[in-house]
N, C-alpha and C. Protein backbone atom coordinates (compact mmCIF):
# COMPACT_ATOMS: atom_id res chain seq x y z
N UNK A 1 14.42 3.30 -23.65
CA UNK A 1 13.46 2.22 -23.54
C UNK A 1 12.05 2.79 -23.66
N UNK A 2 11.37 1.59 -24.71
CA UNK A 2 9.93 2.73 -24.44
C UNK A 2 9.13 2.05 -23.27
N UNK A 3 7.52 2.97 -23.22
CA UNK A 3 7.11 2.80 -21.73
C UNK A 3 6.60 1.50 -22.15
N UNK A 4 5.95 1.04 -23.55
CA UNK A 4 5.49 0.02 -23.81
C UNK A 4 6.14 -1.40 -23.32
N UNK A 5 7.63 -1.29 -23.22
CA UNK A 5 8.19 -2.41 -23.01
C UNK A 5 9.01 -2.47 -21.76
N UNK A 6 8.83 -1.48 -21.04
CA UNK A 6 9.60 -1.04 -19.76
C UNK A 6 9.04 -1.92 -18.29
N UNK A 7 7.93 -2.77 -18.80
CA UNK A 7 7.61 -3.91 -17.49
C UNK A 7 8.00 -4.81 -17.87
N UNK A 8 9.29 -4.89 -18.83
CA UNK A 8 10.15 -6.55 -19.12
C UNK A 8 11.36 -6.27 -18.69
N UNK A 9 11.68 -5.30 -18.12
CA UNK A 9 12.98 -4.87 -17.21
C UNK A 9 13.43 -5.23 -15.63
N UNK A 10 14.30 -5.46 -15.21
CA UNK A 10 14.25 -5.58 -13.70
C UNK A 10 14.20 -3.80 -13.30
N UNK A 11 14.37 -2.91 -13.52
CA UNK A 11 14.48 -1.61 -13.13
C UNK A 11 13.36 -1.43 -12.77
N UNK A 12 12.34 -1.58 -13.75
CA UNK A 12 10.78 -1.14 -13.62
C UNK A 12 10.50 -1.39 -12.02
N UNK A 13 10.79 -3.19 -12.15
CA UNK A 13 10.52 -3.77 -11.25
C UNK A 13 11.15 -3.14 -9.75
N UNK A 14 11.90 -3.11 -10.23
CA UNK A 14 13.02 -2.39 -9.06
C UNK A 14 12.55 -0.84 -8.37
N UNK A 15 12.25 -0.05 -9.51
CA UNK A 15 11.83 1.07 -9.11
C UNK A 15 10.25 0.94 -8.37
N UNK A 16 9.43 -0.15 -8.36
CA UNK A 16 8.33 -0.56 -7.74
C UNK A 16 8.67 -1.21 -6.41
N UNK A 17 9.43 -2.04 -6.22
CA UNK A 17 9.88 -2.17 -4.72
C UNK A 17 10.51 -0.97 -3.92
N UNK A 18 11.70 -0.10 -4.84
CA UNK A 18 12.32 0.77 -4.14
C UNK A 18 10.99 1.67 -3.62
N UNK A 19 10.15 1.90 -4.26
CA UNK A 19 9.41 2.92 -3.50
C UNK A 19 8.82 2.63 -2.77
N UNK A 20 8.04 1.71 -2.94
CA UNK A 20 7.27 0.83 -1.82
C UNK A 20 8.09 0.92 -0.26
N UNK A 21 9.31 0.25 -0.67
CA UNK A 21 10.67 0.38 0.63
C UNK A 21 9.97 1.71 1.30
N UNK A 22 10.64 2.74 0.37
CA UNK A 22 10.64 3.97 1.13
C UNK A 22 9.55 4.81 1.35
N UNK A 23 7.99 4.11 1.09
CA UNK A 23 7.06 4.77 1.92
C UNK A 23 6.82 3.79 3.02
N UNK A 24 7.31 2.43 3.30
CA UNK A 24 7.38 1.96 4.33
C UNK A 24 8.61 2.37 5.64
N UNK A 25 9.32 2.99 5.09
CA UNK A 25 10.56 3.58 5.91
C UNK A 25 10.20 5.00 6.47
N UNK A 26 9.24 5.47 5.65
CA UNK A 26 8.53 6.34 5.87
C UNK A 26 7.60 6.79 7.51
N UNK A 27 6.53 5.51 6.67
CA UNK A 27 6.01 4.94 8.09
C UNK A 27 6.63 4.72 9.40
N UNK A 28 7.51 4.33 8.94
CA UNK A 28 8.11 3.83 10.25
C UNK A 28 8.75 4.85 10.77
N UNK A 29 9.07 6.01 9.79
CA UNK A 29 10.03 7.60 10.72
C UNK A 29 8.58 8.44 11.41
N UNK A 30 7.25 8.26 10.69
CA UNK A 30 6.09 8.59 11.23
C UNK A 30 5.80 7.84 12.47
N UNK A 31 6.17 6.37 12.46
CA UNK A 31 5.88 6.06 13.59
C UNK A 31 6.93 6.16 15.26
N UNK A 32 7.84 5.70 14.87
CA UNK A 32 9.19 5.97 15.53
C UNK A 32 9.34 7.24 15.93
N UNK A 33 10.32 7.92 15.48
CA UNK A 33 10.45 9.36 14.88
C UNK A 33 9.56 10.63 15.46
N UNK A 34 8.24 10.28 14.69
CA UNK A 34 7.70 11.67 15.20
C UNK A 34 6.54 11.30 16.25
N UNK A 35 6.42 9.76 16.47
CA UNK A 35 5.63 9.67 17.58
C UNK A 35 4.05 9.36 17.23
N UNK A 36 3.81 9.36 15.77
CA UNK A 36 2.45 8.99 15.31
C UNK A 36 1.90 7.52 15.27
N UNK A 37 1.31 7.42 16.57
CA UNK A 37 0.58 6.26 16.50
C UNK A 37 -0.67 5.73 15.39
N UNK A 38 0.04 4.46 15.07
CA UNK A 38 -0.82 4.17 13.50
C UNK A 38 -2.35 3.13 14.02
N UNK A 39 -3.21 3.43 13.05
CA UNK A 39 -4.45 3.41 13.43
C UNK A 39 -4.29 1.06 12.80
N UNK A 40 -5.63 1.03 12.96
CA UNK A 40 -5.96 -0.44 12.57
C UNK A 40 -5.84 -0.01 10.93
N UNK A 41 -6.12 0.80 9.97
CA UNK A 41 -6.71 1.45 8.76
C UNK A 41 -5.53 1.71 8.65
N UNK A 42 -4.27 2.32 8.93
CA UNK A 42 -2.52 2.40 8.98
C UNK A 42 -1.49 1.39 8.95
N UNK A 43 -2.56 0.50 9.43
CA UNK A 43 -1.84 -0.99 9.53
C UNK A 43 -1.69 -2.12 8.33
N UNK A 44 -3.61 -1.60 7.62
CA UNK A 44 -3.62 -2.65 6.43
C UNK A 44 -3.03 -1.80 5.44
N UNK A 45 -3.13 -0.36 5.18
CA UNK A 45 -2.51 0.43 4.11
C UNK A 45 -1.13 -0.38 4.13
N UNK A 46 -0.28 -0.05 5.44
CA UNK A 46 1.19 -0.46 5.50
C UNK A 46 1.40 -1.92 4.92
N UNK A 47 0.10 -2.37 4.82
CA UNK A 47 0.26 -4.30 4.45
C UNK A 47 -0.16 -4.17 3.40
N UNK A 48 -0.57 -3.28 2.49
CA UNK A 48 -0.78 -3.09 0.86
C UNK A 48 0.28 -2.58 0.69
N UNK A 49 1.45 -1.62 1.04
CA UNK A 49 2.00 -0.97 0.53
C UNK A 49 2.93 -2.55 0.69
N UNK A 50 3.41 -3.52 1.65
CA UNK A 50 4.29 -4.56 1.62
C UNK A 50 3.92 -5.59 0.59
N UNK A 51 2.33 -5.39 0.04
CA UNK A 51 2.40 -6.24 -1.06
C UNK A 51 2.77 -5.51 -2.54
N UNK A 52 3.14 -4.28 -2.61
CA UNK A 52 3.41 -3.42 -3.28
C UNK A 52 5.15 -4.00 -3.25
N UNK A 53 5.44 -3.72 -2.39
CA UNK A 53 6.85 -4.34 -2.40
C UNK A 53 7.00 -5.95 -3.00
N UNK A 54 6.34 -6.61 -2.23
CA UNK A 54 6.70 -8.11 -2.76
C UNK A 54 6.07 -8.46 -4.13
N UNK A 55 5.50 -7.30 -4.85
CA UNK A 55 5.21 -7.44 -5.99
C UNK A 55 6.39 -7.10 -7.31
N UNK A 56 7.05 -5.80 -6.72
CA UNK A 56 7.90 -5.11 -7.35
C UNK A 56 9.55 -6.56 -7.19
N UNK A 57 9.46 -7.25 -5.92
CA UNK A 57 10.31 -8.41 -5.92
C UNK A 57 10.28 -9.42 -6.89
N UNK A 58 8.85 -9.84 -6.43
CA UNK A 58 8.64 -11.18 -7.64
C UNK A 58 8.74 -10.27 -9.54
N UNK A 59 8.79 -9.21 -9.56
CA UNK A 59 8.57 -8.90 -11.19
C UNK A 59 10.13 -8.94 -10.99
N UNK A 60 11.13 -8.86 -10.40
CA UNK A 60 12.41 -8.37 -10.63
C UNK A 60 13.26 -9.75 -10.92
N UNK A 61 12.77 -10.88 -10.09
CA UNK A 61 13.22 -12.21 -10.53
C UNK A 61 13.04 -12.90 -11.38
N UNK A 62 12.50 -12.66 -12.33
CA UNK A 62 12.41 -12.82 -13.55
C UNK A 62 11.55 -12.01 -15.07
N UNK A 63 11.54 -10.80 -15.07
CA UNK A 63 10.82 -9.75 -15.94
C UNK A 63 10.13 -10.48 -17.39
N UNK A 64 11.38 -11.37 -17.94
CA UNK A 64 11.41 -11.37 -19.05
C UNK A 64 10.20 -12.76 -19.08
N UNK A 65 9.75 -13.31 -17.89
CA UNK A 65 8.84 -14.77 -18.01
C UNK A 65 7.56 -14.00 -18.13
N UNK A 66 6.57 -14.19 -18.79
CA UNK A 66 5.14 -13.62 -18.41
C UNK A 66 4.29 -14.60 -17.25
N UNK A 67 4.67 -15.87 -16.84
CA UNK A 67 4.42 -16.19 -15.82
C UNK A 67 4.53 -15.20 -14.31
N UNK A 68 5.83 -14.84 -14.35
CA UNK A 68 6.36 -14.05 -13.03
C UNK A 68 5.93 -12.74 -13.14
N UNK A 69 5.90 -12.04 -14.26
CA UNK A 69 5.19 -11.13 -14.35
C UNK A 69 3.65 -10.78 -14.13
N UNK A 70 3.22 -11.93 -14.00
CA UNK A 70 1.64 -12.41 -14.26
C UNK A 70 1.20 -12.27 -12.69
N UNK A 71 2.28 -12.99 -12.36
CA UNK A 71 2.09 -13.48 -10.25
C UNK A 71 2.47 -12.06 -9.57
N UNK A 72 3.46 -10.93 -10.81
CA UNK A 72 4.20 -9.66 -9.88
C UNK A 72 2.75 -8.62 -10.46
N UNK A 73 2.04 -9.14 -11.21
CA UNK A 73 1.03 -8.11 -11.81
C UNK A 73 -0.41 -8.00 -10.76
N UNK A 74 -0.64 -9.54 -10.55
CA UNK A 74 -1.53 -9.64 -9.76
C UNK A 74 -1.41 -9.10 -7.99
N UNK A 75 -0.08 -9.35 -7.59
CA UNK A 75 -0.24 -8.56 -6.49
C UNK A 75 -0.18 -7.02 -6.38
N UNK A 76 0.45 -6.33 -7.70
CA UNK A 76 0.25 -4.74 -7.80
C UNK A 76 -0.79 -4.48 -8.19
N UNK A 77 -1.62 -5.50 -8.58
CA UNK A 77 -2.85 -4.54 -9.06
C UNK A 77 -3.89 -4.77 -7.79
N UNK A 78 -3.88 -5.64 -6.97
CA UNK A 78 -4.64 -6.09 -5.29
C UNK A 78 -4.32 -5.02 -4.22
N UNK A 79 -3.21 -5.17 -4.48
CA UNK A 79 -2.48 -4.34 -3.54
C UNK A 79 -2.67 -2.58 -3.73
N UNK A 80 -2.50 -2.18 -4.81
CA UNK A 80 -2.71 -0.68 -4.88
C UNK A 80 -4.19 -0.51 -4.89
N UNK A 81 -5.08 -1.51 -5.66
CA UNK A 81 -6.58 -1.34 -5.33
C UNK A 81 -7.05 -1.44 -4.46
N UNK A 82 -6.46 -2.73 -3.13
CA UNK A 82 -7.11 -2.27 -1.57
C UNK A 82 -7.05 -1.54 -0.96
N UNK A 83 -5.38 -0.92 -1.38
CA UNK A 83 -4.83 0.18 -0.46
C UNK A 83 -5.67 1.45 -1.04
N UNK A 84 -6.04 1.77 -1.98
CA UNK A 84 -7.24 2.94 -2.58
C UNK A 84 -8.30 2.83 -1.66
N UNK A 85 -8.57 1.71 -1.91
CA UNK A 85 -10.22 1.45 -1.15
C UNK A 85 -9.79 1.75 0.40
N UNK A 86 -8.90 0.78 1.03
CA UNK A 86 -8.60 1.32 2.52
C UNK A 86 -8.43 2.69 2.92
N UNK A 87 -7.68 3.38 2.19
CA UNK A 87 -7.30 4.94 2.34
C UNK A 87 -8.63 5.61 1.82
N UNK A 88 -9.19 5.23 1.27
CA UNK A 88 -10.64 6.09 1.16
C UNK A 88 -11.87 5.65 2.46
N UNK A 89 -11.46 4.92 2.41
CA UNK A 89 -12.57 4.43 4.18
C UNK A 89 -11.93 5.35 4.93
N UNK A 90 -10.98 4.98 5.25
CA UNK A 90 -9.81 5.95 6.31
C UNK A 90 -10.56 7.11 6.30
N UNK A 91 -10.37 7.79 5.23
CA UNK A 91 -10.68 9.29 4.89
C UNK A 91 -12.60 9.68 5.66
N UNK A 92 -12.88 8.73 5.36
CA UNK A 92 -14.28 8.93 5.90
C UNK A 92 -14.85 8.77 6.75
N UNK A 93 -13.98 8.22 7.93
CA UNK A 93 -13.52 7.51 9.32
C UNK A 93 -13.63 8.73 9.44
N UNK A 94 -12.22 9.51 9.01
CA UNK A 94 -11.99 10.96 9.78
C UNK A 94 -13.11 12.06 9.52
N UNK A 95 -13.67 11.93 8.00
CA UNK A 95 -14.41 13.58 8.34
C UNK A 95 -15.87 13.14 8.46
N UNK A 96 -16.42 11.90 9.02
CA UNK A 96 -17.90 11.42 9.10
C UNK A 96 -18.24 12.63 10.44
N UNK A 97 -19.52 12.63 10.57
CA UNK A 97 -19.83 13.34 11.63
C UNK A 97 -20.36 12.33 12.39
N UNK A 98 -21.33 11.56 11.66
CA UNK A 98 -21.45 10.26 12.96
C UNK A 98 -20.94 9.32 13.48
N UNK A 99 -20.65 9.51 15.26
CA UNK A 99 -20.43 8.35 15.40
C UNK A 99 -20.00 7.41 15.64
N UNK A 100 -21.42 7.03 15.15
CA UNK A 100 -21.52 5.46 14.94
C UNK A 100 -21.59 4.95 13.42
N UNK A 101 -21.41 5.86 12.41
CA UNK A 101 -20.87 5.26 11.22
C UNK A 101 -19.80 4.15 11.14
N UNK A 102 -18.81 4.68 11.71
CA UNK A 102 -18.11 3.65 11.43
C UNK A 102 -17.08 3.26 12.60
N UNK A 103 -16.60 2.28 12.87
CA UNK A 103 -16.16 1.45 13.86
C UNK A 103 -14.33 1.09 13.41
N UNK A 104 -13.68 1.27 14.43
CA UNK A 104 -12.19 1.70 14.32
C UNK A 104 -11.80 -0.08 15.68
N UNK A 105 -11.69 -0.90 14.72
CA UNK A 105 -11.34 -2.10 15.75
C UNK A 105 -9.61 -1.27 16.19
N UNK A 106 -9.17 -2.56 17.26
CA UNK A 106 -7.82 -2.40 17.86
C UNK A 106 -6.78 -3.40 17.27
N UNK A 107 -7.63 -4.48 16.85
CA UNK A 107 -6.74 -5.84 16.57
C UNK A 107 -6.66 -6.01 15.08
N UNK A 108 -5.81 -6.38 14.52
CA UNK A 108 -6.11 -6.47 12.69
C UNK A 108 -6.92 -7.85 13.00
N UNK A 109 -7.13 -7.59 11.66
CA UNK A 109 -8.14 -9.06 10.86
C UNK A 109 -7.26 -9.59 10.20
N UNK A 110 -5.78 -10.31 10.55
CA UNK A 110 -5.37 -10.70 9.61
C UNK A 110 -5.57 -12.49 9.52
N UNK A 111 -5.48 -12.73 8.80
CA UNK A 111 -5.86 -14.70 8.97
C UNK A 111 -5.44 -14.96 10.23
N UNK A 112 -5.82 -16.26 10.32
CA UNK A 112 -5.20 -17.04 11.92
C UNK A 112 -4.05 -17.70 11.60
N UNK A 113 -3.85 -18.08 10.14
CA UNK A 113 -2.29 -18.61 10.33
C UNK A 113 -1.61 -17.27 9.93
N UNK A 114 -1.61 -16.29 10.02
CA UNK A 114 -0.93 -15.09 9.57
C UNK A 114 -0.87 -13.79 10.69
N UNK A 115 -0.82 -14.25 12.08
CA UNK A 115 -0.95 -13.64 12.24
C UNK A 115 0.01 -12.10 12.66
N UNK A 116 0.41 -11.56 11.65
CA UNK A 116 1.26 -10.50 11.44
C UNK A 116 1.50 -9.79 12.90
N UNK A 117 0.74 -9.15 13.57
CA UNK A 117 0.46 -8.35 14.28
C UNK A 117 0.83 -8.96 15.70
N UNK A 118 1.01 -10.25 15.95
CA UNK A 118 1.50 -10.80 17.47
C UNK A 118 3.09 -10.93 16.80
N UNK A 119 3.11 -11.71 15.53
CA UNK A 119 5.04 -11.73 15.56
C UNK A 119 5.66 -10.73 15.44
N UNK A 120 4.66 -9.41 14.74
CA UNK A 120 5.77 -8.36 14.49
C UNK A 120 5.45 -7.16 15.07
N UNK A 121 4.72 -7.60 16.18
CA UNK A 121 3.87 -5.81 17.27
C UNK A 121 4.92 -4.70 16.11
N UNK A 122 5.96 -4.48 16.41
CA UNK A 122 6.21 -3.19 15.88
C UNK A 122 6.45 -2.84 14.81
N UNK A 123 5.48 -3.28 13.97
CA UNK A 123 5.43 -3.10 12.69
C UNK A 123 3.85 -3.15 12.56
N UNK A 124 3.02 -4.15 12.68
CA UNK A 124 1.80 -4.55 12.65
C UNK A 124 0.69 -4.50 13.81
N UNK A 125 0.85 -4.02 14.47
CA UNK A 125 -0.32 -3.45 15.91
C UNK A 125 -0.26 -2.20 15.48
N UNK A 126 -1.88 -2.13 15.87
CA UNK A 126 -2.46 -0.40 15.90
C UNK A 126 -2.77 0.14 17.08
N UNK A 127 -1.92 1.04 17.45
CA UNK A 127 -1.97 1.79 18.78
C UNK A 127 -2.92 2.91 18.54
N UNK A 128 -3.31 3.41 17.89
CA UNK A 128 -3.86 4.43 17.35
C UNK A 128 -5.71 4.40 16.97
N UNK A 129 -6.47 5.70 16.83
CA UNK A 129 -7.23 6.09 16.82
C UNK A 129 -7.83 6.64 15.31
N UNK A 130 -8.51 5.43 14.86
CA UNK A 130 -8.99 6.02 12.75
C UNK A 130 -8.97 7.30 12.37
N UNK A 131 -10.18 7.66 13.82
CA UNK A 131 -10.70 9.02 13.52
C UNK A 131 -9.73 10.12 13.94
N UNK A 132 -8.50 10.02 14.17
CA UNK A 132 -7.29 11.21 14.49
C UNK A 132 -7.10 11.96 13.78
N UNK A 133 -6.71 12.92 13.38
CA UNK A 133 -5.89 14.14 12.47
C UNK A 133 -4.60 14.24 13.17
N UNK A 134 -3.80 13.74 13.13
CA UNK A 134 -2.47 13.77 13.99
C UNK A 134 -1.60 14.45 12.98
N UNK A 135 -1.29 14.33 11.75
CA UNK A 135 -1.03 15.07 10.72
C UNK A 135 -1.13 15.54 9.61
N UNK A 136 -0.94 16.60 8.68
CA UNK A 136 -1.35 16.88 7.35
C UNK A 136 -0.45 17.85 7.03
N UNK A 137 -0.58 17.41 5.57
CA UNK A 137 0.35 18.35 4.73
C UNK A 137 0.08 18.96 3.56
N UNK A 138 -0.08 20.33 3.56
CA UNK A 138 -1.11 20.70 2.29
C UNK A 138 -2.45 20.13 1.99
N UNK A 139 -3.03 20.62 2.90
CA UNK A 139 -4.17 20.54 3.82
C UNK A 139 -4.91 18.96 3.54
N UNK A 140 -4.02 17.97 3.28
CA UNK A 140 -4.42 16.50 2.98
C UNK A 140 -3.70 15.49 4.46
N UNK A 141 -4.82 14.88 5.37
CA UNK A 141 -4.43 14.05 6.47
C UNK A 141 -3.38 13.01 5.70
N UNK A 142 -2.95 12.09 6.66
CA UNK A 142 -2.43 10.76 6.17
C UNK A 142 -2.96 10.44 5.27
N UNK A 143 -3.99 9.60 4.96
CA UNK A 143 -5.18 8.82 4.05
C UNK A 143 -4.94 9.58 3.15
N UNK A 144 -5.49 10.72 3.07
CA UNK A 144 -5.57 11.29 1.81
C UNK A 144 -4.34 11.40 0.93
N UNK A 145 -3.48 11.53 1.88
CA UNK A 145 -2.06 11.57 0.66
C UNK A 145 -2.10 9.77 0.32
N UNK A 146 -2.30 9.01 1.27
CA UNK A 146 -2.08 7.88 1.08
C UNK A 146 -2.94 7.54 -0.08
N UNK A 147 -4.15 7.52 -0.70
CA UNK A 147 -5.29 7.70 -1.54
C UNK A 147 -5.09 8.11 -2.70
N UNK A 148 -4.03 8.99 -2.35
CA UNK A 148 -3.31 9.82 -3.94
C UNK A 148 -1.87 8.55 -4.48
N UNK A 149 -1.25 8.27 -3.55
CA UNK A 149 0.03 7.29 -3.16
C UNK A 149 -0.56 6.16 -4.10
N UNK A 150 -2.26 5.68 -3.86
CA UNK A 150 -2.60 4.16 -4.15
C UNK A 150 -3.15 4.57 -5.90
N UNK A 151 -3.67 5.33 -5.64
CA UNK A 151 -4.22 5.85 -6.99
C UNK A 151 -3.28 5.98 -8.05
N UNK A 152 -2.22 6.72 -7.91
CA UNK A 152 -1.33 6.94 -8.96
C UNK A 152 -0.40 5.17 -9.17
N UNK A 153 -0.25 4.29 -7.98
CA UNK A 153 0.05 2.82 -8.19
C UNK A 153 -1.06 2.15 -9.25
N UNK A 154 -2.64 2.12 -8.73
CA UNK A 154 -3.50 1.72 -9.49
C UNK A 154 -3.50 2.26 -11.13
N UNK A 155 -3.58 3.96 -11.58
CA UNK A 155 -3.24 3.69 -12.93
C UNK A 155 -1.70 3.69 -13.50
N UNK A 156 -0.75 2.98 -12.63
CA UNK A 156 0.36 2.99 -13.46
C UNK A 156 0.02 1.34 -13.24
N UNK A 157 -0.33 0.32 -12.46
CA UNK A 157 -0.70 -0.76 -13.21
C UNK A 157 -1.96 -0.97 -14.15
N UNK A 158 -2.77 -0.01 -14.01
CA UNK A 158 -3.66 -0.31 -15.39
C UNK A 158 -2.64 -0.28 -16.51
N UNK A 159 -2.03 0.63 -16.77
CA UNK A 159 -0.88 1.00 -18.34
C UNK A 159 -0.38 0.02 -18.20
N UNK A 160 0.50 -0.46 -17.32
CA UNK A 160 1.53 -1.24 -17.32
C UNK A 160 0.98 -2.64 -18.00
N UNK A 161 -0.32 -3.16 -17.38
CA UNK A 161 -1.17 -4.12 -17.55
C UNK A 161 -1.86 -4.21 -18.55
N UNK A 162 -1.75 -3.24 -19.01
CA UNK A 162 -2.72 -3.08 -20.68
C UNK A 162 -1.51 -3.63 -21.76
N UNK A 163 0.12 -2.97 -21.82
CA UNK A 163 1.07 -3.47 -22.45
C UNK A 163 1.69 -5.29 -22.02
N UNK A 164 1.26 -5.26 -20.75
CA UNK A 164 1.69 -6.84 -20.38
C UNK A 164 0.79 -7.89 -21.14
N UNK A 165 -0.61 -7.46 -20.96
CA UNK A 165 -1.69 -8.58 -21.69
C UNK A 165 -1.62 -8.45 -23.48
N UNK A 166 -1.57 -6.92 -23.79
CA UNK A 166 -0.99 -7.06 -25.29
C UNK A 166 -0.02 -7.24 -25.32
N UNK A 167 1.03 -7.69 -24.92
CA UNK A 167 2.80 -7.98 -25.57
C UNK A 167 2.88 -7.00 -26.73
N UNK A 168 2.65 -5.98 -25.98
CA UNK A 168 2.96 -4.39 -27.13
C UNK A 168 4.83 -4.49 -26.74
């Protein structure tokens, strides 16, 4: 299959939820598991990476409509671009020296009819602290891998999105 035509597949699609899944399963062995309390900035990443998922869903129920593709395009391309932008705040949370730069709430901002974080505490509450270093791996904190995670989502929907709007 070429790459040109490989976002009219359910696989594509598929392989965009499956991963999504498993950096959210992820999270959750980070959170569970090893005991890393996730920040307010951990919370919305984790809610980009779930629209990352329900994007990779809606493209899989129907690939071949450019409608559904249109509705699965628009949330991968929101979704990996907030989660960039969030994971780069993050990042600057942690290595700012001032401060009072920047401000680490406790409660999400999520809508009032949405509110994620009272129905699903253990998934969506931030117990945690922005400015932490709690872990890193090859000398990159959370964020930063996460930053690399959103980035490489963002230009695989630019490509993807460049062949969807040309019907290459």
């Amino acid at each position: 299959m070429k790459i040109s035509s490989f976002h009219l597949s359910r696989q594509s699609w598929g392989l965009l939820a499956l991963s999504a899944l498993l950096f959210e399963a992820t999270a959750l062995y980070f959170q569970y598991a090893m005991g890393l309390e996730p920040c307010i900035m951990c919370i919305y990443q984790r809610t980009a990476v779930l629209g990352l998922l329900s994007a990779g869903i809606i493209g899989m129920l129907n690939p071949s409509s450019f409608f559904v593709r249109s509705i699965a395009f628009v949330c991968w391309g929101i979704s990996s671009i907030w989660g960039y932008l969030i994971a780069r705040e993050h990042i600057n949370m942690q290595t700012t020296t001032d401060p009072f730069a920047f401000t680490c709430e406790f409660v999400p901002n999520f809508p009032a009819f949405m509110p994620l974080h009272e129905w699903i505490p253990s998934f969506f509450a931030a117990t945690g602290d922005c400015g932490n270093i709690d872990w890193s791996f090859l000398g990159l904190s959370m964020p930063g891998w996460m930053e690399i995670i959103f980035a490489v989502y963002s230009a695989l929907f630019v490509v993807f999105l460049f062949f969807h709007v040309t019907k290459r």
